[in-house]
N, C-alpha and C. Protein backbone atom coordinates (compact mmCIF):
# COMPACT_ATOMS: atom_id res chain seq x y z
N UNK A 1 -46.76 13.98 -1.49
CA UNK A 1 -47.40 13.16 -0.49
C UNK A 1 -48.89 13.54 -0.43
N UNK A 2 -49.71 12.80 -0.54
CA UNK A 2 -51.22 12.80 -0.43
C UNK A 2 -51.93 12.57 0.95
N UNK A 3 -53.12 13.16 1.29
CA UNK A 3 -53.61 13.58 2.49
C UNK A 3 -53.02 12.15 2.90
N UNK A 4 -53.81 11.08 2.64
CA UNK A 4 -53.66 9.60 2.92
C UNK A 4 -52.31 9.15 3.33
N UNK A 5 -51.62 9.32 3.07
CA UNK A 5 -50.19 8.86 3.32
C UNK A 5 -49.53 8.79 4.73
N UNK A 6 -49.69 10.25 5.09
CA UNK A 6 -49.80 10.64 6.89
C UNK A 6 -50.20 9.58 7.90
N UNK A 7 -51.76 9.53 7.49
CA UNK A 7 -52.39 8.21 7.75
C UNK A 7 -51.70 7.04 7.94
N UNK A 8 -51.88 6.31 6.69
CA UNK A 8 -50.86 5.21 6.82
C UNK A 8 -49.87 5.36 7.37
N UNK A 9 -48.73 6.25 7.49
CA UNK A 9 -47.61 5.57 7.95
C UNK A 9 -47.92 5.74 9.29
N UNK A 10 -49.23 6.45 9.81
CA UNK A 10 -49.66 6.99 11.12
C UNK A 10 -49.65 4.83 11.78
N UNK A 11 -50.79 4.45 11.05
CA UNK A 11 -51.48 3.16 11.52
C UNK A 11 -50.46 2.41 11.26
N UNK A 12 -49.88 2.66 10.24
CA UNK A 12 -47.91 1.18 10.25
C UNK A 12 -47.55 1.80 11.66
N UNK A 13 -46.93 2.47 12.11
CA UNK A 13 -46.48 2.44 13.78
C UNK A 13 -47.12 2.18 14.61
N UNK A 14 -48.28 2.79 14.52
CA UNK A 14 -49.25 2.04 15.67
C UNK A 14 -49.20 0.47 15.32
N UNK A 15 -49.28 -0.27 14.54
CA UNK A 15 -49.03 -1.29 14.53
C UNK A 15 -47.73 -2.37 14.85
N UNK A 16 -46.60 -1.45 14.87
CA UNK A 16 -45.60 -2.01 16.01
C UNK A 16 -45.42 -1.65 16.91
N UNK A 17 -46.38 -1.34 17.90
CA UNK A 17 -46.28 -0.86 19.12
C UNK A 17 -46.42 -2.35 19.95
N UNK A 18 -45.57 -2.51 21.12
CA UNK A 18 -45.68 -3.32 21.55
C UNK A 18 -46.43 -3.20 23.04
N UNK A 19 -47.50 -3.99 23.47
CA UNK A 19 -47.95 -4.27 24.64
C UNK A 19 -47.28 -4.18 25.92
N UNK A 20 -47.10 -3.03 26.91
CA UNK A 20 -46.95 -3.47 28.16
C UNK A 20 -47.55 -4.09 29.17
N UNK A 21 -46.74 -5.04 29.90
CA UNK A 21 -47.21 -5.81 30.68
C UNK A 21 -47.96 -4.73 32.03
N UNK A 22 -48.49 -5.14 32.53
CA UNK A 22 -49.19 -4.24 33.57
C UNK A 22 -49.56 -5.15 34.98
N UNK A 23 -49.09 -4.96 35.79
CA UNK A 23 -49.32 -5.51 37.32
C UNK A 23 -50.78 -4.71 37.67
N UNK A 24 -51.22 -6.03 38.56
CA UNK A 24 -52.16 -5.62 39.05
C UNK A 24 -52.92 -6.55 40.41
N UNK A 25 -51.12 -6.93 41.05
CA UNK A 25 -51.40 -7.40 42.00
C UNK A 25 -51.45 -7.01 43.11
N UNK A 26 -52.05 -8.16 44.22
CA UNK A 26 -52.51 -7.14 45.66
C UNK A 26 -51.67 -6.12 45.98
N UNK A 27 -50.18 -5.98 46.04
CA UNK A 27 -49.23 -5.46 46.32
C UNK A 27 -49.12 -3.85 45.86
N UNK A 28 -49.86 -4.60 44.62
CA UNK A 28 -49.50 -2.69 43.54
C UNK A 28 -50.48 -1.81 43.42
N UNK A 29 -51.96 -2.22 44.37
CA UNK A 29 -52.91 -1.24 44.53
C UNK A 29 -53.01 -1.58 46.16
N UNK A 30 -52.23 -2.22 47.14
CA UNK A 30 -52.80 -1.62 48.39
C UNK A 30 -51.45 -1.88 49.15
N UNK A 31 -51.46 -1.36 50.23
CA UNK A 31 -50.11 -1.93 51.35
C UNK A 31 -50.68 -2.14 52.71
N UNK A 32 -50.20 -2.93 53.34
CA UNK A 32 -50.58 -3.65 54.64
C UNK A 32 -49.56 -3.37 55.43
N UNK A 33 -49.96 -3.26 56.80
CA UNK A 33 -49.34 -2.43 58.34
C UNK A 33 -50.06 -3.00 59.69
N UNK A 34 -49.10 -3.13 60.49
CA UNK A 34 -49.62 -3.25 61.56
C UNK A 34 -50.04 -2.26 62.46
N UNK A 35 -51.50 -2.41 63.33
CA UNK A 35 -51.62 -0.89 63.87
C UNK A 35 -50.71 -0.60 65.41
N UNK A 36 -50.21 -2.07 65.69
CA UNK A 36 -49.01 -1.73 66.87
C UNK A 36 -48.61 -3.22 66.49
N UNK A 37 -46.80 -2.34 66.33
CA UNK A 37 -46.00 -3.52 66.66
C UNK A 37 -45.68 -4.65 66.75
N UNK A 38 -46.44 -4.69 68.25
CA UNK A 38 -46.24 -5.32 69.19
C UNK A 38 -47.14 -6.45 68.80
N UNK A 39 -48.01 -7.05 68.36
CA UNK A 39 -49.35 -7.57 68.18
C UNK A 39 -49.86 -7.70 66.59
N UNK A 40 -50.28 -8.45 66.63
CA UNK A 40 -50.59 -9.00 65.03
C UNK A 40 -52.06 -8.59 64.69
N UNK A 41 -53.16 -7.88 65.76
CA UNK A 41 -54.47 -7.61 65.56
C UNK A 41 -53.68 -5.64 65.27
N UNK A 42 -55.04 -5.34 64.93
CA UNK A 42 -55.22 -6.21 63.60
C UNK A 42 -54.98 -5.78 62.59
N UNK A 43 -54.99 -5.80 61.28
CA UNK A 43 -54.08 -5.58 60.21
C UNK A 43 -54.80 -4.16 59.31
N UNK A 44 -53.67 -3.03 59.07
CA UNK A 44 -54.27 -2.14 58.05
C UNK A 44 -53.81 -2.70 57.05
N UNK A 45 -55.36 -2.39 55.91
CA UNK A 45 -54.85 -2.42 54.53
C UNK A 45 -55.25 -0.96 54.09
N UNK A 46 -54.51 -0.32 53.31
CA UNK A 46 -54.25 0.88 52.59
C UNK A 46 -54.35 0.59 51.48
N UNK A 47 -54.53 1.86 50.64
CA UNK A 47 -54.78 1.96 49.31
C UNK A 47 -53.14 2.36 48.92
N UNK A 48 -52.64 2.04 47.84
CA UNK A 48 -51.24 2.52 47.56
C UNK A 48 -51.61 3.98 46.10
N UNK A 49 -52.91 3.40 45.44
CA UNK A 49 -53.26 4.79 44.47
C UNK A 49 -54.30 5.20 44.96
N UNK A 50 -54.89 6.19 44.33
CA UNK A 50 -56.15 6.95 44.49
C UNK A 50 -57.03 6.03 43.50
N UNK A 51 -58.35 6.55 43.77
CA UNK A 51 -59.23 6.14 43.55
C UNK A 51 -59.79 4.29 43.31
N UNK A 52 -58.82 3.46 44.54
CA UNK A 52 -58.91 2.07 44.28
C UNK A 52 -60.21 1.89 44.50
N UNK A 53 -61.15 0.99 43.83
CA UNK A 53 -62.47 0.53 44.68
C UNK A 53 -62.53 -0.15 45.25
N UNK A 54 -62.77 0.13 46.61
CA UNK A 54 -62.50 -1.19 47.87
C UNK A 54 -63.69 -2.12 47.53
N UNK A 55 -64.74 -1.95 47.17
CA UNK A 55 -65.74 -3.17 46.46
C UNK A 55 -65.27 -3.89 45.66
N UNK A 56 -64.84 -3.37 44.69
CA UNK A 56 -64.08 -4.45 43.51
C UNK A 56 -62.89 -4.91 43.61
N UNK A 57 -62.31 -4.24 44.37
CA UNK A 57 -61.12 -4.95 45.01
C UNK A 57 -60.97 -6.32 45.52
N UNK A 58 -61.90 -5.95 46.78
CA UNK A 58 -62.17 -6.96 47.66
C UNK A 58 -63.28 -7.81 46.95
N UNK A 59 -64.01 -8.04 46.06
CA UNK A 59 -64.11 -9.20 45.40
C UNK A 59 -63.51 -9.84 44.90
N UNK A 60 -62.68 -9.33 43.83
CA UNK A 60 -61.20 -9.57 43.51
C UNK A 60 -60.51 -10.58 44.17
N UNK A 61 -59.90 -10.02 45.92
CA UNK A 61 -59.43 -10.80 46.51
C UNK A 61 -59.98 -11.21 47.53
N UNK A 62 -60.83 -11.79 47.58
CA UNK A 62 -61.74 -12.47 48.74
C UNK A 62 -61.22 -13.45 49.56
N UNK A 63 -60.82 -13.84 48.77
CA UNK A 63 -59.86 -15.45 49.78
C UNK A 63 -58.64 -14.60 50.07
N UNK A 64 -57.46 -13.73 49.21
CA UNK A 64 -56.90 -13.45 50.31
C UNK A 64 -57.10 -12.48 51.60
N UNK A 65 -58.08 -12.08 51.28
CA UNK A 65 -58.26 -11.17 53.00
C UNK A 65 -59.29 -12.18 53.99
N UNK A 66 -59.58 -13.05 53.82
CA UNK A 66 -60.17 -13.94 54.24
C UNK A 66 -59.35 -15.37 54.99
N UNK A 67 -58.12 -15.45 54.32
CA UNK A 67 -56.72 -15.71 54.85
C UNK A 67 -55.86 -14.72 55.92
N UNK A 68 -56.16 -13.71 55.68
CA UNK A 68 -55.21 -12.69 56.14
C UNK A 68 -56.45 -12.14 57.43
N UNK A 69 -57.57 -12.43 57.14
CA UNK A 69 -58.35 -12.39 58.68
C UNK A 69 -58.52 -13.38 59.54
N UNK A 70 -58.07 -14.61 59.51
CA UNK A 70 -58.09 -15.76 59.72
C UNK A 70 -56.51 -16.07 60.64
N UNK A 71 -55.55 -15.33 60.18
CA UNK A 71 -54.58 -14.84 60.83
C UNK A 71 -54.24 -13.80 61.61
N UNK A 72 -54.83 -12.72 61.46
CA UNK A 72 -54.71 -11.73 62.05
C UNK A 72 -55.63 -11.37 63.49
N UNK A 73 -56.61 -11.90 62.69
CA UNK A 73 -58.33 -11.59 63.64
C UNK A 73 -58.78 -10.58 63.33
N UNK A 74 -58.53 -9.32 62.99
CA UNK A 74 -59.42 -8.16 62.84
C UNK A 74 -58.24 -7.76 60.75
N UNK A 75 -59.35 -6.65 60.39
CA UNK A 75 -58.74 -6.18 59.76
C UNK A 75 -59.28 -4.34 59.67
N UNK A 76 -58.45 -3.89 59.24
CA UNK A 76 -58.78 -2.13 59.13
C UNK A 76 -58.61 -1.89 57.93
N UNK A 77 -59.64 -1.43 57.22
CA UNK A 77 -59.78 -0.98 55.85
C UNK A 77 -59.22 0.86 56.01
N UNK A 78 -58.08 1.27 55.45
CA UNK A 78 -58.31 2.54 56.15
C UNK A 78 -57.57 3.41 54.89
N UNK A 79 -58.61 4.58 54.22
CA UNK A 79 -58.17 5.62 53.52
C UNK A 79 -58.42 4.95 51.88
N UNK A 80 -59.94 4.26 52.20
CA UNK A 80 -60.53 4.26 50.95
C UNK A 80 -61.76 5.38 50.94
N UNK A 81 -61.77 5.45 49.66
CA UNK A 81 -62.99 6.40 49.63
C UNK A 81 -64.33 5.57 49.20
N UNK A 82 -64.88 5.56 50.71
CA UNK A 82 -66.55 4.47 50.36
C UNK A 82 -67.55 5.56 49.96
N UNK A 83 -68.21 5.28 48.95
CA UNK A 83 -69.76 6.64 48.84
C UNK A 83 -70.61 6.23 50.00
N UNK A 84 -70.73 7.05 50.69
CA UNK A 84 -72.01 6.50 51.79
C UNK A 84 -72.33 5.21 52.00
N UNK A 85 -73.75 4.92 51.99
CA UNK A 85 -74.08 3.82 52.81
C UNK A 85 -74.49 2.79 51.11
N UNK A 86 -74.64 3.15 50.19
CA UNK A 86 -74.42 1.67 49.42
C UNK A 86 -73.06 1.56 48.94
N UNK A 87 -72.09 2.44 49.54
CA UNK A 87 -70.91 1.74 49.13
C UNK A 87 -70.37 1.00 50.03
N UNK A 88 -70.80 1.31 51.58
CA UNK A 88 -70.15 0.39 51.91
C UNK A 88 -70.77 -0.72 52.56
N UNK A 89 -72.27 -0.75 51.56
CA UNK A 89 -73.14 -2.24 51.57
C UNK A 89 -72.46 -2.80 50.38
N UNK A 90 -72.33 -2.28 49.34
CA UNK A 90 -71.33 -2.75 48.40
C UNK A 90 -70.38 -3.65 48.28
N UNK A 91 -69.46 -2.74 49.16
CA UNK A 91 -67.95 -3.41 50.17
C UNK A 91 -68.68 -4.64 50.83
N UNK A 92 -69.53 -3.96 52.04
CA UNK A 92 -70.22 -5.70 52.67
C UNK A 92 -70.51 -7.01 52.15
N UNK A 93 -71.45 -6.57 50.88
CA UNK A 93 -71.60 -7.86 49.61
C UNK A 93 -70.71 -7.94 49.05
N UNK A 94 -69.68 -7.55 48.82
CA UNK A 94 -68.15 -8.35 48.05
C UNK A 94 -67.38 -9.36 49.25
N UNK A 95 -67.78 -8.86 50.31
CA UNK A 95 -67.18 -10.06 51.22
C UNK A 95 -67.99 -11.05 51.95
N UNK A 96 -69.52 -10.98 51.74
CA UNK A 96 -70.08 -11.90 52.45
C UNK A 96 -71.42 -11.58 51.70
N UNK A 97 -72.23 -12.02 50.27
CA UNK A 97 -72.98 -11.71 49.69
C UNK A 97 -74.45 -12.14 50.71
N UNK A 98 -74.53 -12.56 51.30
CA UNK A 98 -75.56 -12.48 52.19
C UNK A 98 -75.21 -12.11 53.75
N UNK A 99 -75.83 -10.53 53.64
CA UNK A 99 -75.95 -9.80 54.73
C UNK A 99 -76.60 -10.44 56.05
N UNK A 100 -76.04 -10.41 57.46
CA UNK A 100 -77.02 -10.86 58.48
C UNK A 100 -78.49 -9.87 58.45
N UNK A 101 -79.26 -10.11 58.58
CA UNK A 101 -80.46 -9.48 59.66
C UNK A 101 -79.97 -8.84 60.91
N UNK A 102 -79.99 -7.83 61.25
CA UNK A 102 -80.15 -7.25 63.00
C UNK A 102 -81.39 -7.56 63.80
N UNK A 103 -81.28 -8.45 64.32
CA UNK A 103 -82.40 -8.77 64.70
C UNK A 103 -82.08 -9.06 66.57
N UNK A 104 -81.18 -8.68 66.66
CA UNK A 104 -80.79 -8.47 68.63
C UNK A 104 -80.87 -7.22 68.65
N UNK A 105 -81.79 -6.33 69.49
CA UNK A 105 -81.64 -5.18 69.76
C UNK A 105 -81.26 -5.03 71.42
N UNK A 106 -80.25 -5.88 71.48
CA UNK A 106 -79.54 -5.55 72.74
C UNK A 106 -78.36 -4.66 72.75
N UNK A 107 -78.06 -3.78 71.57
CA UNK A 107 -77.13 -2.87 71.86
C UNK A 107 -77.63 -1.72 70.88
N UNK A 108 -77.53 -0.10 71.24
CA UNK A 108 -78.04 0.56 70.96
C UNK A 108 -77.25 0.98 69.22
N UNK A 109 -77.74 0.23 68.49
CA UNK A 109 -77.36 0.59 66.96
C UNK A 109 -78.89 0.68 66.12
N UNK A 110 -78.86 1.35 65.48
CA UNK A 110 -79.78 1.26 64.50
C UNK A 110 -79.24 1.08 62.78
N UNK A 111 -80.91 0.28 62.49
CA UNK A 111 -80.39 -0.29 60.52
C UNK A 111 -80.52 1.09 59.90
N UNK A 112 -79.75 1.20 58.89
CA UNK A 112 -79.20 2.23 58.33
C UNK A 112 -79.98 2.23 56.63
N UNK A 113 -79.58 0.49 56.31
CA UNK A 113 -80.21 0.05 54.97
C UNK A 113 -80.40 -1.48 55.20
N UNK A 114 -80.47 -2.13 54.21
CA UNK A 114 -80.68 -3.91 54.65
C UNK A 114 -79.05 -4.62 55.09
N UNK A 115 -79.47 -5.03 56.29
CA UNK A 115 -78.23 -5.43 56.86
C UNK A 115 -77.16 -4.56 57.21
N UNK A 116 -76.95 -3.28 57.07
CA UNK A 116 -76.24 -2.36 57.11
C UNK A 116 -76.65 -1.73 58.45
């Protein structure tokens, strides 16, 4: 048997390897909860793995949490990991690519970054 041979029969199996299918729906990277019972406001969504990106996620599914806030009224993003403040301007522009202005300073908040 010659160095080469190994090889080949290496790349003939890799070549019948067959494709698994792979999910990658809302279901199989997050889970949804109510935070009481009793009441439909307002809705947790959870991460079901580590390291999901709630930015790309939620571009991803824009219309459905946009459905699912539309029903619920509130929603709780809870036990993602956001990086500071452009991640979760990030997060903000995946769900509403144009940020408001703060421009009422009738309640004591301050801007952080643009629109943030």
């Amino acid at each position: 048997m010659t160095q080469r041979e190994p090889v080949i029969l290496e790349l003939n199996r890799l070549r019948n390897v067959r494709r698994k299918a792979f999910s990658l729906s809302i279901e199989s990277l997050v889970k949804t909860s109510q935070l009481c019972e009793a009441e439909l406001l307002p809705l947790v969504i959870e991460p079901r793995l580590e390291d999901v990106n709630l930015a790309g996620w939620a571009a991803l599914n824009r219309e459905w949490i946009e459905e699912k806030l539309l029903k619920h009224g509130g929603i709780l993003f809870r036990g993602f990991e956001v990086k500071g403040v452009e991640g979760f301007e990030e997060f903000a522009r995946a769900l509403s690519p144009q940020l408001l202005d703060y421009r009422e300073r009738s309640s004591p908040r301050s801007e952080v970054s643009n629109g943030i």
